[in-house]
Protein backbone atom coordinates (compact mmCIF):
# COMPACT_ATOMS: atom_id res chain seq x y z
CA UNK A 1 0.00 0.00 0.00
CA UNK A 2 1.11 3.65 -0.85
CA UNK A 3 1.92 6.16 1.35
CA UNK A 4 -1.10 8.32 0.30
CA UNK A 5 -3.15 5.33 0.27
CA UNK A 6 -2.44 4.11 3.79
CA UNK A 7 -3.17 7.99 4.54
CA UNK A 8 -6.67 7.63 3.47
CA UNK A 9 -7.38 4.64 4.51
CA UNK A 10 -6.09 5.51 8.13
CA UNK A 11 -8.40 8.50 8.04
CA UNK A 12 -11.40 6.97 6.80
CA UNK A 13 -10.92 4.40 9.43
CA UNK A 14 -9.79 6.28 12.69
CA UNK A 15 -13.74 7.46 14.15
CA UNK A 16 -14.41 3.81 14.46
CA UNK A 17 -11.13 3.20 16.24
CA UNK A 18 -11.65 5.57 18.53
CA UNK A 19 -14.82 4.81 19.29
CA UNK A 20 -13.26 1.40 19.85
CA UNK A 21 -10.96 2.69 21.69
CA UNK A 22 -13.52 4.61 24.30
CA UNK A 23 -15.69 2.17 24.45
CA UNK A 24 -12.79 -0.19 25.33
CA UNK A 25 -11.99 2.29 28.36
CA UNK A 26 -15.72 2.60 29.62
CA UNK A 27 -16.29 -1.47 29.43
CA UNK A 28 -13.19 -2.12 31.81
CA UNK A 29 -13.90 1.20 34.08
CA UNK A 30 -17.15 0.23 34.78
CA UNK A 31 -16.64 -4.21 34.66
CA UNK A 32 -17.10 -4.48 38.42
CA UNK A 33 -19.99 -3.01 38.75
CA UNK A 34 -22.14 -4.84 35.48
CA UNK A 35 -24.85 -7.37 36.22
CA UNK A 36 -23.86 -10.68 34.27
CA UNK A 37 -26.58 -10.69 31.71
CA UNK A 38 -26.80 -6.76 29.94
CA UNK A 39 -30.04 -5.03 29.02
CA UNK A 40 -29.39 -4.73 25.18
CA UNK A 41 -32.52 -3.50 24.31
CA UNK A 42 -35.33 -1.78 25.05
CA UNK A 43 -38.83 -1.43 24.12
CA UNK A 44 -40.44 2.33 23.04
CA UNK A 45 -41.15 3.20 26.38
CA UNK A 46 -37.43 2.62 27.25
CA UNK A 47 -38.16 -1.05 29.22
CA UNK A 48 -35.68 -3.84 28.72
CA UNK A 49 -37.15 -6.55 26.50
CA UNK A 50 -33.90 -8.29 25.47
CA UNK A 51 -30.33 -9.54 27.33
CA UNK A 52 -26.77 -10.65 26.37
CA UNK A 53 -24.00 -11.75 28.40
CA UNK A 54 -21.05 -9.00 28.78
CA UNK A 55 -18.37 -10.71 26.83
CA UNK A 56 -20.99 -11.37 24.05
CA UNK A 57 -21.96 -7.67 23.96
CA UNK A 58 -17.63 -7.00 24.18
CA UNK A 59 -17.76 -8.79 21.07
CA UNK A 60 -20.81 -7.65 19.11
CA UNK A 61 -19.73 -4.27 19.41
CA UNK A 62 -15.72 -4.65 18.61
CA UNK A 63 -16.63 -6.86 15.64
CA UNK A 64 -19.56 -3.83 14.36
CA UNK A 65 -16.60 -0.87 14.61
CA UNK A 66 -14.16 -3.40 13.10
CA UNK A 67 -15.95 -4.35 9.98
CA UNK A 68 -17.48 -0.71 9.41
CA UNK A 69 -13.86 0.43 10.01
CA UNK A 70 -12.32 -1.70 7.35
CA UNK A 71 -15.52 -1.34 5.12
CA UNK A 72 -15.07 2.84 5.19
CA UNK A 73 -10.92 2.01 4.68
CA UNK A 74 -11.51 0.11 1.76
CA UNK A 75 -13.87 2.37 0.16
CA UNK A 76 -11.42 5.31 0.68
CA UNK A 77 -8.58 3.40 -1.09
CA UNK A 78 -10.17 1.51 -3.66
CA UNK A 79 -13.59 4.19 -3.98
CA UNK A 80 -11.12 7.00 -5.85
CA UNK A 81 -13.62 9.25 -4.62
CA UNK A 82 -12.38 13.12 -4.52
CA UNK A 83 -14.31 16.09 -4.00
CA UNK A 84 -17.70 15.95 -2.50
CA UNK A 85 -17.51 12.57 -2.63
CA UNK A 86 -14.40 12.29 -0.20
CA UNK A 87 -15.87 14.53 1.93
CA UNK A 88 -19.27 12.63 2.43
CA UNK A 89 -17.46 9.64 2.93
CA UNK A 90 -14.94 11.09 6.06
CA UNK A 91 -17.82 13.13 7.43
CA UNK A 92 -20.66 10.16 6.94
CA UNK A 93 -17.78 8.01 8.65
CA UNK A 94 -17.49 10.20 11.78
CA UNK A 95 -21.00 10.66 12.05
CA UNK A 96 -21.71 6.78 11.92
CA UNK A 97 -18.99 6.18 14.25
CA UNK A 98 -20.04 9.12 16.86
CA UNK A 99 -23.82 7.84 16.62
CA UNK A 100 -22.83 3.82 17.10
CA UNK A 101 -20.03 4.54 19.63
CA UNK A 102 -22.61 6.93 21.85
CA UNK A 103 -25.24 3.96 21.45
CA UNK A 104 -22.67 1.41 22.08
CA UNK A 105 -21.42 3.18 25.50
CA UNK A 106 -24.76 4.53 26.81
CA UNK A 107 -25.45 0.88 27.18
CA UNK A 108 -22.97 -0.17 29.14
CA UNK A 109 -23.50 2.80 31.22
CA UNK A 110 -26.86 2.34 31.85
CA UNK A 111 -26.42 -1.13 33.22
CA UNK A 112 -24.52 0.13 35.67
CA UNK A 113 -25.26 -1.86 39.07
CA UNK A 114 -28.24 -2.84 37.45
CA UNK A 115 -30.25 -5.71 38.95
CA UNK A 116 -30.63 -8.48 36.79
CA UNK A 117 -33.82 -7.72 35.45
CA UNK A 118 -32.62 -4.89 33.46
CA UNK A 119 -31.66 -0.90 34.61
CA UNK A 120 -34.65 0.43 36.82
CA UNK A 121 -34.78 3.82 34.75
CA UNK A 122 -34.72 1.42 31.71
CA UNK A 123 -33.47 3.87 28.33
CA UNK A 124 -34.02 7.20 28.44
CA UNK A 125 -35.61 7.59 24.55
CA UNK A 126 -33.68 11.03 24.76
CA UNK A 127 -30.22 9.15 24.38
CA UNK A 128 -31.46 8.43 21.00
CA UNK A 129 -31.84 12.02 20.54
CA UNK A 130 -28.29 12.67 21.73
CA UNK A 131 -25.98 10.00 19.57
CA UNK A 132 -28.40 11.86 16.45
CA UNK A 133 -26.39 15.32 17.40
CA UNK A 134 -23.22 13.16 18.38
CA UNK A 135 -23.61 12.20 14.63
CA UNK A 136 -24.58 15.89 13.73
CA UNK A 137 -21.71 17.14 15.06
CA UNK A 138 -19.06 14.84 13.99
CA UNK A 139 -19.67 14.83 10.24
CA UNK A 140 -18.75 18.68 9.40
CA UNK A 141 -15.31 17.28 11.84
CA UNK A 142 -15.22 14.44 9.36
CA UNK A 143 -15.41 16.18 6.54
CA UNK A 144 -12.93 19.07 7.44
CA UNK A 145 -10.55 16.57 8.18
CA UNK A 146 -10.92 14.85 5.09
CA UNK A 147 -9.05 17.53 2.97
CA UNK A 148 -5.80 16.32 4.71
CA UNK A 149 -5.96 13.44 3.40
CA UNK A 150 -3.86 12.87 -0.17
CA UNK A 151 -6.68 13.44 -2.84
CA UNK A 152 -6.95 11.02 -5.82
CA UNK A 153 -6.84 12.02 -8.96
CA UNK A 154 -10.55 12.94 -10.78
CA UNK A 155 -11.86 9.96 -12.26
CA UNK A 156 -10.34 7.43 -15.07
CA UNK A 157 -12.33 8.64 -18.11
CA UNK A 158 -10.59 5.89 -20.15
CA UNK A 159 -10.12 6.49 -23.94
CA UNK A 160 -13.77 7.36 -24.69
CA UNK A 161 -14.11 9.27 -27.60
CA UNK A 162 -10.68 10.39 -27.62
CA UNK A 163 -9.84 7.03 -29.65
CA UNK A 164 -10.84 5.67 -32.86
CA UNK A 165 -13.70 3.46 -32.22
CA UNK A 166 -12.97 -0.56 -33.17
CA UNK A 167 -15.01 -2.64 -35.68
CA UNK A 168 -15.76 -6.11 -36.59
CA UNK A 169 -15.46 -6.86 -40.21
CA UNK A 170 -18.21 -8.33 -41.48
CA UNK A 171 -19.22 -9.55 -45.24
CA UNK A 172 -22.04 -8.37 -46.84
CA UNK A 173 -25.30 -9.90 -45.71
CA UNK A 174 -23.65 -11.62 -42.90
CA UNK A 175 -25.48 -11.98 -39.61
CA UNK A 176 -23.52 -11.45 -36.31
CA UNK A 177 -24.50 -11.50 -32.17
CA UNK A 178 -22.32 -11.48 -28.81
CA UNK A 179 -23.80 -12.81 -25.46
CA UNK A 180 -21.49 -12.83 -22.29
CA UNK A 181 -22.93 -13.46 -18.41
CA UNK A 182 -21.70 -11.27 -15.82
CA UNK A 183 -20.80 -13.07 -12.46
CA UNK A 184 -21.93 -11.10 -9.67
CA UNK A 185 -20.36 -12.46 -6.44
CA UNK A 186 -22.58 -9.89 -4.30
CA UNK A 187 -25.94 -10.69 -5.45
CA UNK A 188 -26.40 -13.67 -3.87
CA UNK A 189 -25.25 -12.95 -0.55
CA UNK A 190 -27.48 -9.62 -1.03
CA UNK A 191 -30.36 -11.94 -1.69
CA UNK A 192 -30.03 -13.92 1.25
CA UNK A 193 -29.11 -10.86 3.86
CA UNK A 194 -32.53 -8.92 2.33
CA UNK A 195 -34.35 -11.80 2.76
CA UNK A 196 -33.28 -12.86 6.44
CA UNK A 197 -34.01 -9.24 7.05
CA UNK A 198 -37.64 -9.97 5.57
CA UNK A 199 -38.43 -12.59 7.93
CA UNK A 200 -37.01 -10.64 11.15
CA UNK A 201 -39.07 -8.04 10.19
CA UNK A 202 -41.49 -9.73 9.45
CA UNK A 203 -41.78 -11.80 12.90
CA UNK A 204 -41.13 -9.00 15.21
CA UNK A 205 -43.33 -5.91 13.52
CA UNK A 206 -45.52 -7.71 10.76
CA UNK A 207 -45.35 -9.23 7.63
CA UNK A 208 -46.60 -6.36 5.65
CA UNK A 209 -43.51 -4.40 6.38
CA UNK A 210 -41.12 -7.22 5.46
CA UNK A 211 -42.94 -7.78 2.25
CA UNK A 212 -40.92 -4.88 0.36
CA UNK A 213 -37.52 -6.61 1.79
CA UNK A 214 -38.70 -9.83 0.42
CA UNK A 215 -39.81 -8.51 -2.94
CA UNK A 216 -36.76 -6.77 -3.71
CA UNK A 217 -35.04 -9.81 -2.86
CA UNK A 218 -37.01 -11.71 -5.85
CA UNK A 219 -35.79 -8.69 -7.93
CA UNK A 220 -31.90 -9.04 -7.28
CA UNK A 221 -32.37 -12.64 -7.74
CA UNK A 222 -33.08 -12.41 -10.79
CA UNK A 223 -30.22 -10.45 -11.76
CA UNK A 224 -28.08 -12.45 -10.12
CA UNK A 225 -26.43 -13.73 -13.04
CA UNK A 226 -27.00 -11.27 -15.88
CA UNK A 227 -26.78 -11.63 -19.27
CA UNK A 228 -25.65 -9.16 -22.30
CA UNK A 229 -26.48 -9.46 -25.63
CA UNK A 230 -25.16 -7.62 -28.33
CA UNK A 231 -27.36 -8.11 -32.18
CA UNK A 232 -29.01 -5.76 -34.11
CA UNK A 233 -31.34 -4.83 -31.74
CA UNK A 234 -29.12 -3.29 -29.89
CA UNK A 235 -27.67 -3.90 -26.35
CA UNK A 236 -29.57 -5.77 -23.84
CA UNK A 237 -28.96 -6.93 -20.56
CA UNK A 238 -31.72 -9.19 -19.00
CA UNK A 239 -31.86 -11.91 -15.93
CA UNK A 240 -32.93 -15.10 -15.55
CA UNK A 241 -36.12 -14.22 -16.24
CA UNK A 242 -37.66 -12.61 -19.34
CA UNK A 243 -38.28 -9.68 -18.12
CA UNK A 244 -37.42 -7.03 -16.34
CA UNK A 245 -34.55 -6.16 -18.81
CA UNK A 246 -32.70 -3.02 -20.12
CA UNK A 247 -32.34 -2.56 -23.66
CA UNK A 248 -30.41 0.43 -25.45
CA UNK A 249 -31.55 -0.04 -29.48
CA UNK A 250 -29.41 1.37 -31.84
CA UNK A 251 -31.13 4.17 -33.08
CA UNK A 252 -30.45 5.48 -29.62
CA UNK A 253 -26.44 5.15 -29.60
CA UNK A 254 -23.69 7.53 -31.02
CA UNK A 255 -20.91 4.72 -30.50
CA UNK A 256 -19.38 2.44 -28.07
CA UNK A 257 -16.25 1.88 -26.27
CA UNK A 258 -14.62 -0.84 -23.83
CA UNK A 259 -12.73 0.97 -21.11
CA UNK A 260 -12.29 0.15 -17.28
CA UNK A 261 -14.53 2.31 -15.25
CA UNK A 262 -14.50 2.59 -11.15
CA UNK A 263 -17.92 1.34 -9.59
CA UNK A 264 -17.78 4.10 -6.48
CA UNK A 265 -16.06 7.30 -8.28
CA UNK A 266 -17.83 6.74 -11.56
CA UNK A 267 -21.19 5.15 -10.48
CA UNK A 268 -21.34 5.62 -7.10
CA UNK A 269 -21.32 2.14 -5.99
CA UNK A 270 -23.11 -1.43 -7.45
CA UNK A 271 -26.31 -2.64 -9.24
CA UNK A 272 -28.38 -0.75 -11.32
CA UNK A 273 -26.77 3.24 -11.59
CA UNK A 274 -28.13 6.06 -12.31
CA UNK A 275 -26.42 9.29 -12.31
CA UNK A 276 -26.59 13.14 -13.86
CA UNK A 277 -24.77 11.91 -16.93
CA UNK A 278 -24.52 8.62 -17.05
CA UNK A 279 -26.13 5.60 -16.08
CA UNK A 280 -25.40 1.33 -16.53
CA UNK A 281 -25.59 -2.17 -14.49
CA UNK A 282 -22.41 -2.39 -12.79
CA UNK A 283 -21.77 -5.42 -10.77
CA UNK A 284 -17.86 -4.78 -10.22
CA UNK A 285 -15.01 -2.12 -10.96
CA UNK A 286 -13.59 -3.36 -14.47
CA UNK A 287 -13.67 -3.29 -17.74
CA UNK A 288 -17.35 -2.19 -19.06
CA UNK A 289 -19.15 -1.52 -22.50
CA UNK A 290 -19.39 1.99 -22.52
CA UNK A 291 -22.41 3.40 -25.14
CA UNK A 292 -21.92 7.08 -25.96
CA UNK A 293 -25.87 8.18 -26.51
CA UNK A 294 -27.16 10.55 -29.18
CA UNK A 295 -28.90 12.39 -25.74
CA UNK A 296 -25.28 12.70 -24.57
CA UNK A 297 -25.64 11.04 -21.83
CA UNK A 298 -23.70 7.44 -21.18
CA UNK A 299 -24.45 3.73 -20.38
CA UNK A 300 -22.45 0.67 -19.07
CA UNK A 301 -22.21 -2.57 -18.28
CA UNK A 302 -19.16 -4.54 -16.52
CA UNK A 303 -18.79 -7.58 -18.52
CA UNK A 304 -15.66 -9.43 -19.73
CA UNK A 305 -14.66 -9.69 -23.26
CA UNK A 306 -16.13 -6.00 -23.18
CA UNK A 307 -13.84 -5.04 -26.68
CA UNK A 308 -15.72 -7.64 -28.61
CA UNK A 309 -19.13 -6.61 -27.95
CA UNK A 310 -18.74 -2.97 -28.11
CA UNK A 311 -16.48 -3.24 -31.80
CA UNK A 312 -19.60 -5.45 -32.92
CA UNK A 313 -22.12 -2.66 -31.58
CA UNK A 314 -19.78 -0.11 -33.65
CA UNK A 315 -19.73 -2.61 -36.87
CA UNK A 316 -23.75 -2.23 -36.66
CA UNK A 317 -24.26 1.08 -36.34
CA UNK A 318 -22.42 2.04 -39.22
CA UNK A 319 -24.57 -0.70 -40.80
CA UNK A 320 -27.56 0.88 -39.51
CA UNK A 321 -26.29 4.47 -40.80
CA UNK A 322 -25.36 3.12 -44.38
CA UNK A 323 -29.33 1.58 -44.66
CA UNK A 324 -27.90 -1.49 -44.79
């Protein structure tokens, strides 16, 4: 790792460290004086309606700070994000860590010499109210800071229009088509996490409110394994099932181009995009059919062998153009 890449990476992660870090100090300040089973959490009137041992709780809320640490690292590294986008990512780091950490701690202090049954005050609702401005306070910190951290360059606009545009020959008459699937490693475990979601919901509010979970769930299983096709209908990119699918038809393209483009800086993250200018299915950071449009505007899709199909989308629009 860099030098300016370990510096954004230790700044993206270092509110959930210290948050870590303090709750660390308050656990063992206050370890004496904890009942054995801790009042995790509390009903809306602030009564304790659920328990967990103290090293379980220890290790629930290391093992939240850690991953959200290393998740908000990685994105800073890997993300490219500069500008605004840097600066929502420090500041929204701070903010998440100041609102968890203040959750996290009030907890413990709360139990305080406790009886078993759970803190006699139970949870004050206004605590809630308090790690909100915790979180309100930290982010302009977050994002102040975030301008000392080395700054990317803008994003990797590729070779776009700059270069001359690839074609497939093809004879007179002669009939050609691409298809390629696109692996998405994320999809499934997104399918499974929205759906376990559904059926928490689902059992401890009511099964109207985890019906939205469970039906987007049906929708990114669909697309979990997506397929492109390339003829002279256009581009289309569809899931298992027939529909729903995207299709960009010629008549609406200026020309393509296979380039590598960056999921967060570019698109802002994974799935189906849309943005001011642009727009596409992006499952990973890689190289991507890239379709200028005649509105100006742009659309991608991550898929391997991306040079093939966007030469063949090229070798048909000038087929299209000619009348042929």
């Amino acid at each position: 790792m860099t030098r300016k890449n370990l510096g954004r990476a230790t700044l993206a992660a270092l509110p959930f460290v210290l948050a870590l870090i303090v709750g660390l100090v308050v656990q063992l300040t206050v370890q004496d004086r904890l009942p054995d089973r801790l009042a995790v959490h509390f009903d809306a009137g602030g009564s304790a309606d659920r328990y967990m041992g103290i090293t379980a709780y220890l290790l629930y809320g290391l093992g939240t700070l850690l991953v959200l640490g290393s998740l908000w690292a990685v994105f800073a590294v890997n993300g490219k994000l500069y500008g605004r986008g840097r600066s929502w990512l420090i500041g929204g780091g701070f903010a998440l860590a100041a609102f968890l950490g203040y959750l996290l701690i009030t907890v413990l202090l709360v139990n305080v010499d406790a009886p078993e049954g759970g803190p006699t005050d139970g949870f004050p609702l206004w605590h809630v109210a308090v790690a909100v401005g915790a979180g309100a306070v930290a982010w302009p910190i977050g994002a102040l800071l975030s301008r000392l951290a080395p700054a990317p360059e803008g994003p990797d606009d590729g070779d776009g229009g700059g270069a001359i545009r690839e074609r497939i020959a093809l004879a007179d008459g002669e009939v050609a088509g691409w298809a390629r699937g696109i692996g998405a490693w994320w999809a499934p475990l997104a399918v499974l996490a929205l759906l376990a979601a559904a059926v928490a919901v689902g059992r401890d509010l009511s099964w109207f409110a985890g019906a939205p979970l469970a039906v987007l769930a049906l929708v990114i299983g669909t697309f979990c394994r997506p397929h492109v096709t390339v003829d002279r209908r256009g581009l289309t990119v569809s899931g298992l099932l027939p529909k729903p699918r995207l299709r960009v038809p010629l008549e609406r393209m200026a020309g393509a181009d296979s380039r590598r483009v960056n999921a967060l800086a570019e698109y802002g993250g994974w799935g189906y995009r849309v943005r001011p200018d642009r727009s596409g299915v992006i499952t990973r950071s890689g190289e991507a059919i890239v379709v200028s449009l005649t509105s100006g505007r742009e659309f991608a899709v991550t898929v391997d062998d991306s040079a093939t199909g966007a030469a063949l989308l090229n070798t048909l629009l000038d087929r299209q153009r000619a009348g042929r």
